[in-house]
C-alpha atoms as a PDB file:
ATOM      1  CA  UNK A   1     -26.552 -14.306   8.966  1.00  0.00           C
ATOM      2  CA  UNK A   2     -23.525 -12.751  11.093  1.00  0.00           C
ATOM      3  CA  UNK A   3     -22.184 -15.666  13.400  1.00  0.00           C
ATOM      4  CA  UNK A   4     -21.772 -14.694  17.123  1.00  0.00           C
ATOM      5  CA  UNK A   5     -18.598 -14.077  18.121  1.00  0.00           C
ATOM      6  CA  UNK A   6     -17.591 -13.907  21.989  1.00  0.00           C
ATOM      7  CA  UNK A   7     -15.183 -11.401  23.847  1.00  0.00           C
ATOM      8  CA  UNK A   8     -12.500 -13.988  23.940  1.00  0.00           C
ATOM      9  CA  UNK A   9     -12.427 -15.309  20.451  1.00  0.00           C
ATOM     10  CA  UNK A  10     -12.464 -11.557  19.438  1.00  0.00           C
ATOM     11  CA  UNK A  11      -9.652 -11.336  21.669  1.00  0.00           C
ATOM     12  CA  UNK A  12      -7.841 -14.527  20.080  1.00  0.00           C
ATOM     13  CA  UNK A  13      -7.820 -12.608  16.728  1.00  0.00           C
ATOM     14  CA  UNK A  14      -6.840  -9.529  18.080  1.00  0.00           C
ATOM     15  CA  UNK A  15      -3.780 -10.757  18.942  1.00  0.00           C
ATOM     16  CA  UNK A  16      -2.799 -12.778  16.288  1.00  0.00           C
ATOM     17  CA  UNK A  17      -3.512 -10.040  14.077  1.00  0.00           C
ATOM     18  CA  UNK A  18      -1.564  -7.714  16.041  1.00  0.00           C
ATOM     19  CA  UNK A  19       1.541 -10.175  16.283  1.00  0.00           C
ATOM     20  CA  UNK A  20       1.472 -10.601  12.781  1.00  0.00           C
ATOM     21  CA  UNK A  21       0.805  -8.219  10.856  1.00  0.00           C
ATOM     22  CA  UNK A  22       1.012  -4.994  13.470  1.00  0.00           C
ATOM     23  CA  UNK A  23      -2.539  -3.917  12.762  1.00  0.00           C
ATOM     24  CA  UNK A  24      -4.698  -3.053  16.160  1.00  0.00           C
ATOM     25  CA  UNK A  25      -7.842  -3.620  16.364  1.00  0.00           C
ATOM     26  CA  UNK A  26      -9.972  -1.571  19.036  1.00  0.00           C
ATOM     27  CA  UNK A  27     -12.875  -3.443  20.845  1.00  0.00           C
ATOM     28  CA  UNK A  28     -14.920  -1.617  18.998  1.00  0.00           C
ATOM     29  CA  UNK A  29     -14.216  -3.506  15.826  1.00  0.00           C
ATOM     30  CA  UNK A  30     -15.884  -6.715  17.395  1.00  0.00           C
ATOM     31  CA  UNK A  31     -18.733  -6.531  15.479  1.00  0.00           C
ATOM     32  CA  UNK A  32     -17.113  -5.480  12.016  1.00  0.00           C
ATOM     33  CA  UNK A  33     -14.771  -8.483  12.552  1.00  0.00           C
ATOM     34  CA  UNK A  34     -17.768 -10.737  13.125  1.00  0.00           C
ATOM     35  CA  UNK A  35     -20.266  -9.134   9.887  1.00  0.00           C
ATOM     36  CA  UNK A  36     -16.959  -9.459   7.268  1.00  0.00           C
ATOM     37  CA  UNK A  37     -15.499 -13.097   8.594  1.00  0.00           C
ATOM     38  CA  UNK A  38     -19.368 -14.995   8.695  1.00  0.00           C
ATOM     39  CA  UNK A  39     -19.372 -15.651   5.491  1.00  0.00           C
ATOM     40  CA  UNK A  40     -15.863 -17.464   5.648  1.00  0.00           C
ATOM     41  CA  UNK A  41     -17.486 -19.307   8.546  1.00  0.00           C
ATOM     42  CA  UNK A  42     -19.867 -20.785   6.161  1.00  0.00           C
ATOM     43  CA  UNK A  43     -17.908 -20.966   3.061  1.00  0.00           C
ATOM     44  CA  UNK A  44     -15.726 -23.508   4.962  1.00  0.00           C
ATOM     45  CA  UNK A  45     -18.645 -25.083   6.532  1.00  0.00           C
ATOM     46  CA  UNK A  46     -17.408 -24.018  10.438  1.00  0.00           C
ATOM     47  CA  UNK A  47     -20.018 -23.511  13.205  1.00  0.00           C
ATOM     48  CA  UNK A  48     -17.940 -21.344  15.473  1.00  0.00           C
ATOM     49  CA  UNK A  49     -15.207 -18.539  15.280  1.00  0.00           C
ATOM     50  CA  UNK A  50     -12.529 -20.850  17.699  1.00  0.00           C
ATOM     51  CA  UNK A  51     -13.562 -23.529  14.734  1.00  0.00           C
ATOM     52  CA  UNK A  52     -11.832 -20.526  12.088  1.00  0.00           C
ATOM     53  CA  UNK A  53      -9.484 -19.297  14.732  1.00  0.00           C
ATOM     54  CA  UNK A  54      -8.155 -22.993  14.761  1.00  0.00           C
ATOM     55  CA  UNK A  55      -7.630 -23.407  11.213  1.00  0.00           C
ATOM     56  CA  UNK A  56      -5.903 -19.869  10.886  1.00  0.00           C
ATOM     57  CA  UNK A  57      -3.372 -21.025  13.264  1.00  0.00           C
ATOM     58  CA  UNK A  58      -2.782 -24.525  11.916  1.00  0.00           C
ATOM     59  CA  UNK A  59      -2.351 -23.726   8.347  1.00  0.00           C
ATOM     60  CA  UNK A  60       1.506 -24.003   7.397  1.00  0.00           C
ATOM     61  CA  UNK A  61       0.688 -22.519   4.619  1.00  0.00           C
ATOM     62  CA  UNK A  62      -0.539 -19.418   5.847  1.00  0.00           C
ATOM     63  CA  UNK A  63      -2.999 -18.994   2.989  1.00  0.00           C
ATOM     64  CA  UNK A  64      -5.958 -18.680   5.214  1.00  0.00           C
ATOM     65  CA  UNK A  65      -4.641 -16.235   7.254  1.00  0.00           C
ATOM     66  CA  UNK A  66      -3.785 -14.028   4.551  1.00  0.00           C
ATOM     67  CA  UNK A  67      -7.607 -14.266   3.231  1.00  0.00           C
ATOM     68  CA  UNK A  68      -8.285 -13.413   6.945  1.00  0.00           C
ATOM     69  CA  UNK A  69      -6.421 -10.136   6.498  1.00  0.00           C
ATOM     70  CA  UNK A  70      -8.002  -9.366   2.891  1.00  0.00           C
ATOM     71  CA  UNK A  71     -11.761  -9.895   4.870  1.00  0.00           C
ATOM     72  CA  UNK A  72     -10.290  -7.319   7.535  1.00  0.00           C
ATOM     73  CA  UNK A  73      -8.667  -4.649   5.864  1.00  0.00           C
ATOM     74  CA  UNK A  74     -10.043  -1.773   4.090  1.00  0.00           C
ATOM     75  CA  UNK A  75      -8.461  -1.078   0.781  1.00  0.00           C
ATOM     76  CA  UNK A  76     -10.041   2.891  -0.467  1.00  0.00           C
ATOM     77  CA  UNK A  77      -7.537   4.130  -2.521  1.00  0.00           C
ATOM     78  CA  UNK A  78      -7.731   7.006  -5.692  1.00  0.00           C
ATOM     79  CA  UNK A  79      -5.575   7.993  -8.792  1.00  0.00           C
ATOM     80  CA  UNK A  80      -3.541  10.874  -7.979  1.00  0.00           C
ATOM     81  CA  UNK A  81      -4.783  10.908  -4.035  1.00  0.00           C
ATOM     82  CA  UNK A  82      -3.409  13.735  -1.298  1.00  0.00           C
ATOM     83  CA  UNK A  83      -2.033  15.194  -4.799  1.00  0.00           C
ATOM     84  CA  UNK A  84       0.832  17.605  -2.631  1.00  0.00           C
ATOM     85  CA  UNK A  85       3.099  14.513  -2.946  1.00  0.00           C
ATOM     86  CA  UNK A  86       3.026  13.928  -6.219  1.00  0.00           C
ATOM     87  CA  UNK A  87       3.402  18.113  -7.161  1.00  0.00           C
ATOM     88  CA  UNK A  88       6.587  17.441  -4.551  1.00  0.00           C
ATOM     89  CA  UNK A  89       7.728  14.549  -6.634  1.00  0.00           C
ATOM     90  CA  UNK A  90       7.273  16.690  -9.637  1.00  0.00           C
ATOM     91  CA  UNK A  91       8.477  19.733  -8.621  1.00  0.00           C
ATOM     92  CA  UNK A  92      11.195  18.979  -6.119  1.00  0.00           C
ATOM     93  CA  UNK A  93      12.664  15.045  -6.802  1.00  0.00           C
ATOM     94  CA  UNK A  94      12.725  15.140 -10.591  1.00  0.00           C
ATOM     95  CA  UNK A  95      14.939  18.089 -10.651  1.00  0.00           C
ATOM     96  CA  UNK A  96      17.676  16.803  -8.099  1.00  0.00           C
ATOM     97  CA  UNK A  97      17.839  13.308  -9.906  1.00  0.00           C
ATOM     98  CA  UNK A  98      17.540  14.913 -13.415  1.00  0.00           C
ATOM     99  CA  UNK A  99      21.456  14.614 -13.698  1.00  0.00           C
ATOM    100  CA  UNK A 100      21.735  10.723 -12.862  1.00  0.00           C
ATOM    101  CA  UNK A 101      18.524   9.988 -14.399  1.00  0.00           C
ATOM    102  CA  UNK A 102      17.703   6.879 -11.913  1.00  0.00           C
ATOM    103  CA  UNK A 103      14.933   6.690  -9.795  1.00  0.00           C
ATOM    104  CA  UNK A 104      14.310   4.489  -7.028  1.00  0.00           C
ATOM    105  CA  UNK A 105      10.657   4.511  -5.008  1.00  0.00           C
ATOM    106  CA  UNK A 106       8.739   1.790  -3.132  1.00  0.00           C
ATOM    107  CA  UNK A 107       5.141   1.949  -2.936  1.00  0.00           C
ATOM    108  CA  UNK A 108       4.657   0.459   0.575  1.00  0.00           C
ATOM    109  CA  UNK A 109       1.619   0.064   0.851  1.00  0.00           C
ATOM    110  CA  UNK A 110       0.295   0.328  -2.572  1.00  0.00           C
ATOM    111  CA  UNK A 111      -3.344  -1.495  -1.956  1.00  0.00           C
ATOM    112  CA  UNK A 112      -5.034  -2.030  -5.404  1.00  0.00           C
ATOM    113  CA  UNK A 113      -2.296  -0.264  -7.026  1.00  0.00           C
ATOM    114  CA  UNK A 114      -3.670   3.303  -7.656  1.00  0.00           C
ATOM    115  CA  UNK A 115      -0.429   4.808  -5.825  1.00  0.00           C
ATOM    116  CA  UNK A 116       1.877   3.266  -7.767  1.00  0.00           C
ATOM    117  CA  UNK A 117       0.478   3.780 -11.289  1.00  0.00           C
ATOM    118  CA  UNK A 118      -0.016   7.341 -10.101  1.00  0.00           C
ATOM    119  CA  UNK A 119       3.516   7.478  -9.374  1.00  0.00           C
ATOM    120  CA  UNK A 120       4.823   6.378 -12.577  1.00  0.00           C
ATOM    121  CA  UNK A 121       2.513   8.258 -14.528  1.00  0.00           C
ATOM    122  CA  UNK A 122       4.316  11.403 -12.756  1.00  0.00           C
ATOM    123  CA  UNK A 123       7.554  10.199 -13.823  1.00  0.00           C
ATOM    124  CA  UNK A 124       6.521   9.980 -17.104  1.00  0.00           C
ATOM    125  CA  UNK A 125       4.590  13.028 -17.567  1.00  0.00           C
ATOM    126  CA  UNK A 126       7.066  15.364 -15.863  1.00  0.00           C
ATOM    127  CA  UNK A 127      10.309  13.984 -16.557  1.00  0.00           C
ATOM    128  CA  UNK A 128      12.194  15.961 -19.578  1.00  0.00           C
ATOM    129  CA  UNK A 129      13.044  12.552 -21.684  1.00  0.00           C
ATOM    130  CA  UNK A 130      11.901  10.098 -19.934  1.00  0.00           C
ATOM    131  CA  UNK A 131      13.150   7.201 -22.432  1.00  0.00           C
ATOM    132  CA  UNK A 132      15.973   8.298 -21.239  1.00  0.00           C
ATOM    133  CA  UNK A 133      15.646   7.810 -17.565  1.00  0.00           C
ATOM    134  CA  UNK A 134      15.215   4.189 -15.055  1.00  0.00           C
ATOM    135  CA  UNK A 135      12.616   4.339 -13.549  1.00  0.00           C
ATOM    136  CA  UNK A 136      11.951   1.553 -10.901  1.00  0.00           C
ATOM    137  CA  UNK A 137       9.285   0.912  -8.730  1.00  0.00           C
ATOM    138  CA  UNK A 138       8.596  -1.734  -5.941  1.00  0.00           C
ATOM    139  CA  UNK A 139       5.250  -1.865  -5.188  1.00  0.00           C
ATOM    140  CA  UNK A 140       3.761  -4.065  -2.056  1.00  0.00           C
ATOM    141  CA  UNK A 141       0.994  -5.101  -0.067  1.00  0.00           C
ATOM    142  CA  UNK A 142       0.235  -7.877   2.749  1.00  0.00           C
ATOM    143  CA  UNK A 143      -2.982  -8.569   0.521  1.00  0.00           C
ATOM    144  CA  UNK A 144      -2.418 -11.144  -2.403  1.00  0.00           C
ATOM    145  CA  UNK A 145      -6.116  -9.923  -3.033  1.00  0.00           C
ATOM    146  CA  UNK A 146      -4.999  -6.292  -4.030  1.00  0.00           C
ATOM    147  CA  UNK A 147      -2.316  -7.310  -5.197  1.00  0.00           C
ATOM    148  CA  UNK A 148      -3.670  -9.327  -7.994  1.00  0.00           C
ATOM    149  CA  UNK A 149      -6.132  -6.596  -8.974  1.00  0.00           C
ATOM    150  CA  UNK A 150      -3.095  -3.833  -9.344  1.00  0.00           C
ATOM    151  CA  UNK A 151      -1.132  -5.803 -11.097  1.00  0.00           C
ATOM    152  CA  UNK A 152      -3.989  -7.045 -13.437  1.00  0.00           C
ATOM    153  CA  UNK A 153      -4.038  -2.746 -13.960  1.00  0.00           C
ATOM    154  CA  UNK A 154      -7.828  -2.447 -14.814  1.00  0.00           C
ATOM    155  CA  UNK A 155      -9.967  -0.180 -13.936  1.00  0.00           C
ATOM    156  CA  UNK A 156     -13.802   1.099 -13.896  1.00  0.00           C
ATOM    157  CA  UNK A 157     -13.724   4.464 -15.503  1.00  0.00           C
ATOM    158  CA  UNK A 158     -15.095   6.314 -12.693  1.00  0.00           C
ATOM    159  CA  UNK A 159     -11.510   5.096 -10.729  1.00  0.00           C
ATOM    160  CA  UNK A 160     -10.285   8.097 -13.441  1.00  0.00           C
ATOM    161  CA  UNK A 161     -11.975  11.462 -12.205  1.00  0.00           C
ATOM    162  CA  UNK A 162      -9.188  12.579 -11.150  1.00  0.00           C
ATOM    163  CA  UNK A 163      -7.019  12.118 -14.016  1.00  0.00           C
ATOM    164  CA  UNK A 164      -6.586  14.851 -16.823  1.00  0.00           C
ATOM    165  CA  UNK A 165      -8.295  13.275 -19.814  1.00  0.00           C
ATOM    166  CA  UNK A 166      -5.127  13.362 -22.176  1.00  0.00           C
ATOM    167  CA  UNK A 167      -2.632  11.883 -19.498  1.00  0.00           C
ATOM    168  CA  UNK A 168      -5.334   9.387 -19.295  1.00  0.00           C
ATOM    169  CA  UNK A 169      -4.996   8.776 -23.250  1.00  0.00           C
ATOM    170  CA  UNK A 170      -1.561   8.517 -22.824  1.00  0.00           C
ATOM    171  CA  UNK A 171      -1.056   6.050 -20.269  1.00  0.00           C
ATOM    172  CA  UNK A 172      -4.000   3.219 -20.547  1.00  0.00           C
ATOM    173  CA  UNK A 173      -6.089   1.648 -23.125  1.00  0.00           C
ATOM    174  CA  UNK A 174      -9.476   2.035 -23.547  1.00  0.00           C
ATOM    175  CA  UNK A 175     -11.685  -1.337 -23.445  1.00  0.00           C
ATOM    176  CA  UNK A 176     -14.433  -1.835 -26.428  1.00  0.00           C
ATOM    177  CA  UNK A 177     -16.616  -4.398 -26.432  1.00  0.00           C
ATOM    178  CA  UNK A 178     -17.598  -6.565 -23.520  1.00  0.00           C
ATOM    179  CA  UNK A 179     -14.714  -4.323 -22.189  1.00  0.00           C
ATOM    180  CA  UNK A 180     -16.096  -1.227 -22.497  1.00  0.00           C
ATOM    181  CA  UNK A 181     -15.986   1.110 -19.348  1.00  0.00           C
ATOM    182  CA  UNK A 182     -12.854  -0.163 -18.243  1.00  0.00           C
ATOM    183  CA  UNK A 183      -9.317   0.840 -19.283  1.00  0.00           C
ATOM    184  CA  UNK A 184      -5.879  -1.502 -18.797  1.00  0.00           C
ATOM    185  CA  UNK A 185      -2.670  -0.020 -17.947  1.00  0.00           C
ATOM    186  CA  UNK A 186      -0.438   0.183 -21.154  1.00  0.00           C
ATOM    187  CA  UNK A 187       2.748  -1.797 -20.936  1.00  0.00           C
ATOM    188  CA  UNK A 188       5.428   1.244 -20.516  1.00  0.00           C
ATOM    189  CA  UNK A 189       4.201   2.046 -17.509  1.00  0.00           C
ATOM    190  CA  UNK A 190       3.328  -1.676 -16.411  1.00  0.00           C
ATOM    191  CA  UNK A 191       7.009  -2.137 -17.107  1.00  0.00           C
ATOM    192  CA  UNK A 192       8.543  -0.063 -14.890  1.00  0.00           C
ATOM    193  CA  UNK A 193       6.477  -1.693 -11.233  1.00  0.00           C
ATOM    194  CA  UNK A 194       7.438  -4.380  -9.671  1.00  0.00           C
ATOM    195  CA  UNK A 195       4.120  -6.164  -7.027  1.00  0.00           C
ATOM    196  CA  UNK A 196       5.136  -8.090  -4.794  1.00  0.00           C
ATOM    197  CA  UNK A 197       3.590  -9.566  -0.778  1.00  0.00           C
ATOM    198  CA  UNK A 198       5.586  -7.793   1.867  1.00  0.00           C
ATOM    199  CA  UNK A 199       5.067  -7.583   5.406  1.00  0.00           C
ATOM    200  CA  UNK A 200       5.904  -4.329   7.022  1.00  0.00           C
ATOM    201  CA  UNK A 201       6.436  -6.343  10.405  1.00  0.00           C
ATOM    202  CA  UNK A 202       9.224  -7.912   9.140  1.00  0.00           C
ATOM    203  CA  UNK A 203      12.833  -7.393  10.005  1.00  0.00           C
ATOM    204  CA  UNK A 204      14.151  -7.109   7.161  1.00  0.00           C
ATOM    205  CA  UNK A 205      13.300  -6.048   3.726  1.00  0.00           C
ATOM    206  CA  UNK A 206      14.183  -7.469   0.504  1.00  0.00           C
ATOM    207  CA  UNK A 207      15.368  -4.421  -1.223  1.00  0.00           C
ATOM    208  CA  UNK A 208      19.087  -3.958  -2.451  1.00  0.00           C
ATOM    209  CA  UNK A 209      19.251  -0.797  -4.103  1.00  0.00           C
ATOM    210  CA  UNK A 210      19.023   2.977  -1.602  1.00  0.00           C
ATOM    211  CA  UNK A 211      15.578   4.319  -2.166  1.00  0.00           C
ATOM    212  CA  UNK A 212      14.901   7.913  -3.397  1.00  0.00           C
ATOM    213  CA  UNK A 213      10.992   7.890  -1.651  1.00  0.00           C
ATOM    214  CA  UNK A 214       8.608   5.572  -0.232  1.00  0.00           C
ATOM    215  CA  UNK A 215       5.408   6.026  -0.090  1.00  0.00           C
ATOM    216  CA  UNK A 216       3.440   5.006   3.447  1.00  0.00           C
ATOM    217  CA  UNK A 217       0.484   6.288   3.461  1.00  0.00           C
ATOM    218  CA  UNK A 218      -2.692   5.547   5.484  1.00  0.00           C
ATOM    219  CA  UNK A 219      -1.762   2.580   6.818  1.00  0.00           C
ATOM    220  CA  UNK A 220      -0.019   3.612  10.077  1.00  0.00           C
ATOM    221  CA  UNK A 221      -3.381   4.502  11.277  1.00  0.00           C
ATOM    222  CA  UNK A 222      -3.542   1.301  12.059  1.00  0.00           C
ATOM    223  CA  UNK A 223      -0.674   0.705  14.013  1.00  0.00           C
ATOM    224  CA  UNK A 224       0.162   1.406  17.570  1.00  0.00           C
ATOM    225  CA  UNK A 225       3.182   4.011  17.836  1.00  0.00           C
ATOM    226  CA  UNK A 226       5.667   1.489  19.372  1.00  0.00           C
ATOM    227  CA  UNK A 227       4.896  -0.201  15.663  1.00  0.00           C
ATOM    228  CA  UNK A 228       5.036   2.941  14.088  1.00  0.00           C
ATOM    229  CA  UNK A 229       8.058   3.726  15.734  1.00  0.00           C
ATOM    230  CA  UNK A 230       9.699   0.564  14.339  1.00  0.00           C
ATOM    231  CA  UNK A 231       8.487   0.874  11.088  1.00  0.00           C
ATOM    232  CA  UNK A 232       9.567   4.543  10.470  1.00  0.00           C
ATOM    233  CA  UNK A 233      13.374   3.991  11.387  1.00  0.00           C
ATOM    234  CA  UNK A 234      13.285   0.713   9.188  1.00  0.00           C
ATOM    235  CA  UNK A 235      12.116   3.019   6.376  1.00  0.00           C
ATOM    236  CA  UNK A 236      15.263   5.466   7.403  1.00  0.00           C
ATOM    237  CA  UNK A 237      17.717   2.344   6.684  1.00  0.00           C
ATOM    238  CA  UNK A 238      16.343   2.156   2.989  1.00  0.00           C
ATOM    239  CA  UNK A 239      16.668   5.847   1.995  1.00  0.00           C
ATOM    240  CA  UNK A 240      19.531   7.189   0.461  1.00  0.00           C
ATOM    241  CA  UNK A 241      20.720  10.497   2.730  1.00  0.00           C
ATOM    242  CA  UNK A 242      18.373  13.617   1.879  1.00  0.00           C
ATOM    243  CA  UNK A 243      15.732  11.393   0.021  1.00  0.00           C
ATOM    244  CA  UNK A 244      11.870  10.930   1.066  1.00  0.00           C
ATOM    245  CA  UNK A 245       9.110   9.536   2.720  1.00  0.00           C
ATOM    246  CA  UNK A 246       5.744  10.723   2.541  1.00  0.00           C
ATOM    247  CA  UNK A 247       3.012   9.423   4.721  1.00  0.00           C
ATOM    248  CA  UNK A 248      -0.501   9.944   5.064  1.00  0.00           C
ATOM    249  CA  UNK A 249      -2.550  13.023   5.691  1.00  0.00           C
ATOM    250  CA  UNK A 250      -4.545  11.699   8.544  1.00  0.00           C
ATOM    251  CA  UNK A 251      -1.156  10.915  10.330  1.00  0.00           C
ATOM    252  CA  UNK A 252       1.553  12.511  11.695  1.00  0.00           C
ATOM    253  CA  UNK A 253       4.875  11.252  13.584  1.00  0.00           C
ATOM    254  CA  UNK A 254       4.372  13.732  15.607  1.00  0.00           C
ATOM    255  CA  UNK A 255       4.537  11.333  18.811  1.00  0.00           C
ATOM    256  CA  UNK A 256       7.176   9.046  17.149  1.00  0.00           C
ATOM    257  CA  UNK A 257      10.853   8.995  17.846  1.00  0.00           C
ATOM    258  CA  UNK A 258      12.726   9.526  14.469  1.00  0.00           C
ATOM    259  CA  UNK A 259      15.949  11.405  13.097  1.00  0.00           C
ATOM    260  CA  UNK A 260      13.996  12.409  10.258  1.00  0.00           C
ATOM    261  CA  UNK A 261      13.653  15.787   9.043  1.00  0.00           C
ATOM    262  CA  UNK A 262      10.195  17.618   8.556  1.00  0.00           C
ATOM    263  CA  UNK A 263       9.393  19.500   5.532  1.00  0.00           C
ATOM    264  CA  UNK A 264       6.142  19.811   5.400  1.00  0.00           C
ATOM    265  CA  UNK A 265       3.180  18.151   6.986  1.00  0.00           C
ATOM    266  CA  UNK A 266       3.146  14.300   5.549  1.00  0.00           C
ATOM    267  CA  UNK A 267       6.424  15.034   3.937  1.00  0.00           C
ATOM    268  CA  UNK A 268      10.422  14.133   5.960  1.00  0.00           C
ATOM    269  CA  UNK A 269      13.716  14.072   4.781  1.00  0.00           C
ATOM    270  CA  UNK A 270      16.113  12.003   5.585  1.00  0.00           C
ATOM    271  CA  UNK A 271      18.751  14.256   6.784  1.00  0.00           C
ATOM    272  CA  UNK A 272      22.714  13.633   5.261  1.00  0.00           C
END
């Protein structure tokens, strides 16, 4: 049973949603909103949504509304998705750090982790030596959900259609047993990502070291373009000059005041 939910308790949400985490919800989510939050409703034994609404609000620990978001958000990700980036990270980034060796990207939005193992199985396939190199990679989400599950790093084998068999082989295990048609991320490439909870609304962000690329992709979608405004020139603040960021192919900054350079559609530079 979906719960009824009225204009102004849809409204309520809205805006805490928007304040919080930047996401903006059009009225015609209502009803989505409603079907995927009922079953908190009852799991919690509430009667109405101002009843949820309520406890969202109230709880310093903000655990609930962090389960709120993980009911909301939609988290499709694949292996080796909008592949242009990563044949750009091969082709183009490899070669201009192959001197220093060092690499520094942030996942930003890395969902169930699929980006970010993607991205370090570039590194390591393409990358003459790569013993040799440092590789680092922060990879974040506002879902401790998805979060757990990518760093967990297992995966139904159909997750893998896109990946070559043997770079497959190379890079995760293969489950027997009651694990069989699943694979685990082997630890060379586990080593190299950091997960952690970030919020993108936030001011600041907790990274000390100039970034070569992040990745934000399909997420601004869901924000506004004052947010996405505000969120692109953070991103310029974290890039060293003439490094990356790559962004979804369903969106564009086209519309969005930024000093950033474009190279190719979904791809900007951040210009010396």
């Amino acid at each position: 049973m979906v719960y009824a939910i009225s204009t102004e308790e849809y409204q309520q949400f809205r805006r805490l949603i928007y304040d919080e985490s930047g996401i903006e919800l059009g009225d015609q989510k209502q009803t989505l909103v409603a079907s995927r939050l009922s079953n908190r409703l009852r799991e919690l034994g509430l009667k109405t949504f101002s009843d949820y609404y309520g406890q969202v609000v109230e709880d310093p620990s903000r655990e609930e509304f962090t389960r709120l978001l993980d009911l909301i958000s939609t988290n499709k990700t694949d292996f080796f998705r909008e592949p242009k980036h990563f044949e750009f990270l091969r082709d183009r980034i490899l070669p201009e750090l192959a001197q220093e060796k060092r690499v520094r990207i942030w996942s930003s939005a890395c969902s169930t982790g699929e980006e970010p193992y993607t991205i370090a199985m570039t590194l390591f396939e393409h990358a003459r030596n790569p013993d040799q190199w440092d590789f680092k990679i922060l990879a974040s989400d506002l879902s401790t959900r998805v979060l757990a599950k990518a760093a967990a790093g297992t995966y139904g084998e159909d997750r893998f259609r896109d990946v070559p068999p043997e770079v497959l082989r190379r890079h995760f295990l293969r489950g027997r047993g009651n694990s069989a048609g699943f694979f685990k991320v082997k630890p060379h490439l586990a080593a190299v990502i950091q997960f952690r909870r970030l919020n993108l609304m936030d001011s600041e962000f907790p990274i000390k070291s100039p970034l070569d690329l992040i990745f934000c992709r399909n997420v601004m979608i869901y924000f506004d373009r004052p947010t996405q405004e505000t969120l692109v020139n953070k991103f310029h603040r974290y890039l060293k000059p003439g490094k990356y960021l790559f962004i979804g192919h369903s969106e564009s900054l086209q519309w969005v005041n930024h000093t950033f350079k474009s190279l190719a559609p979904t791809i900007y530079q951040k210009e010396c």
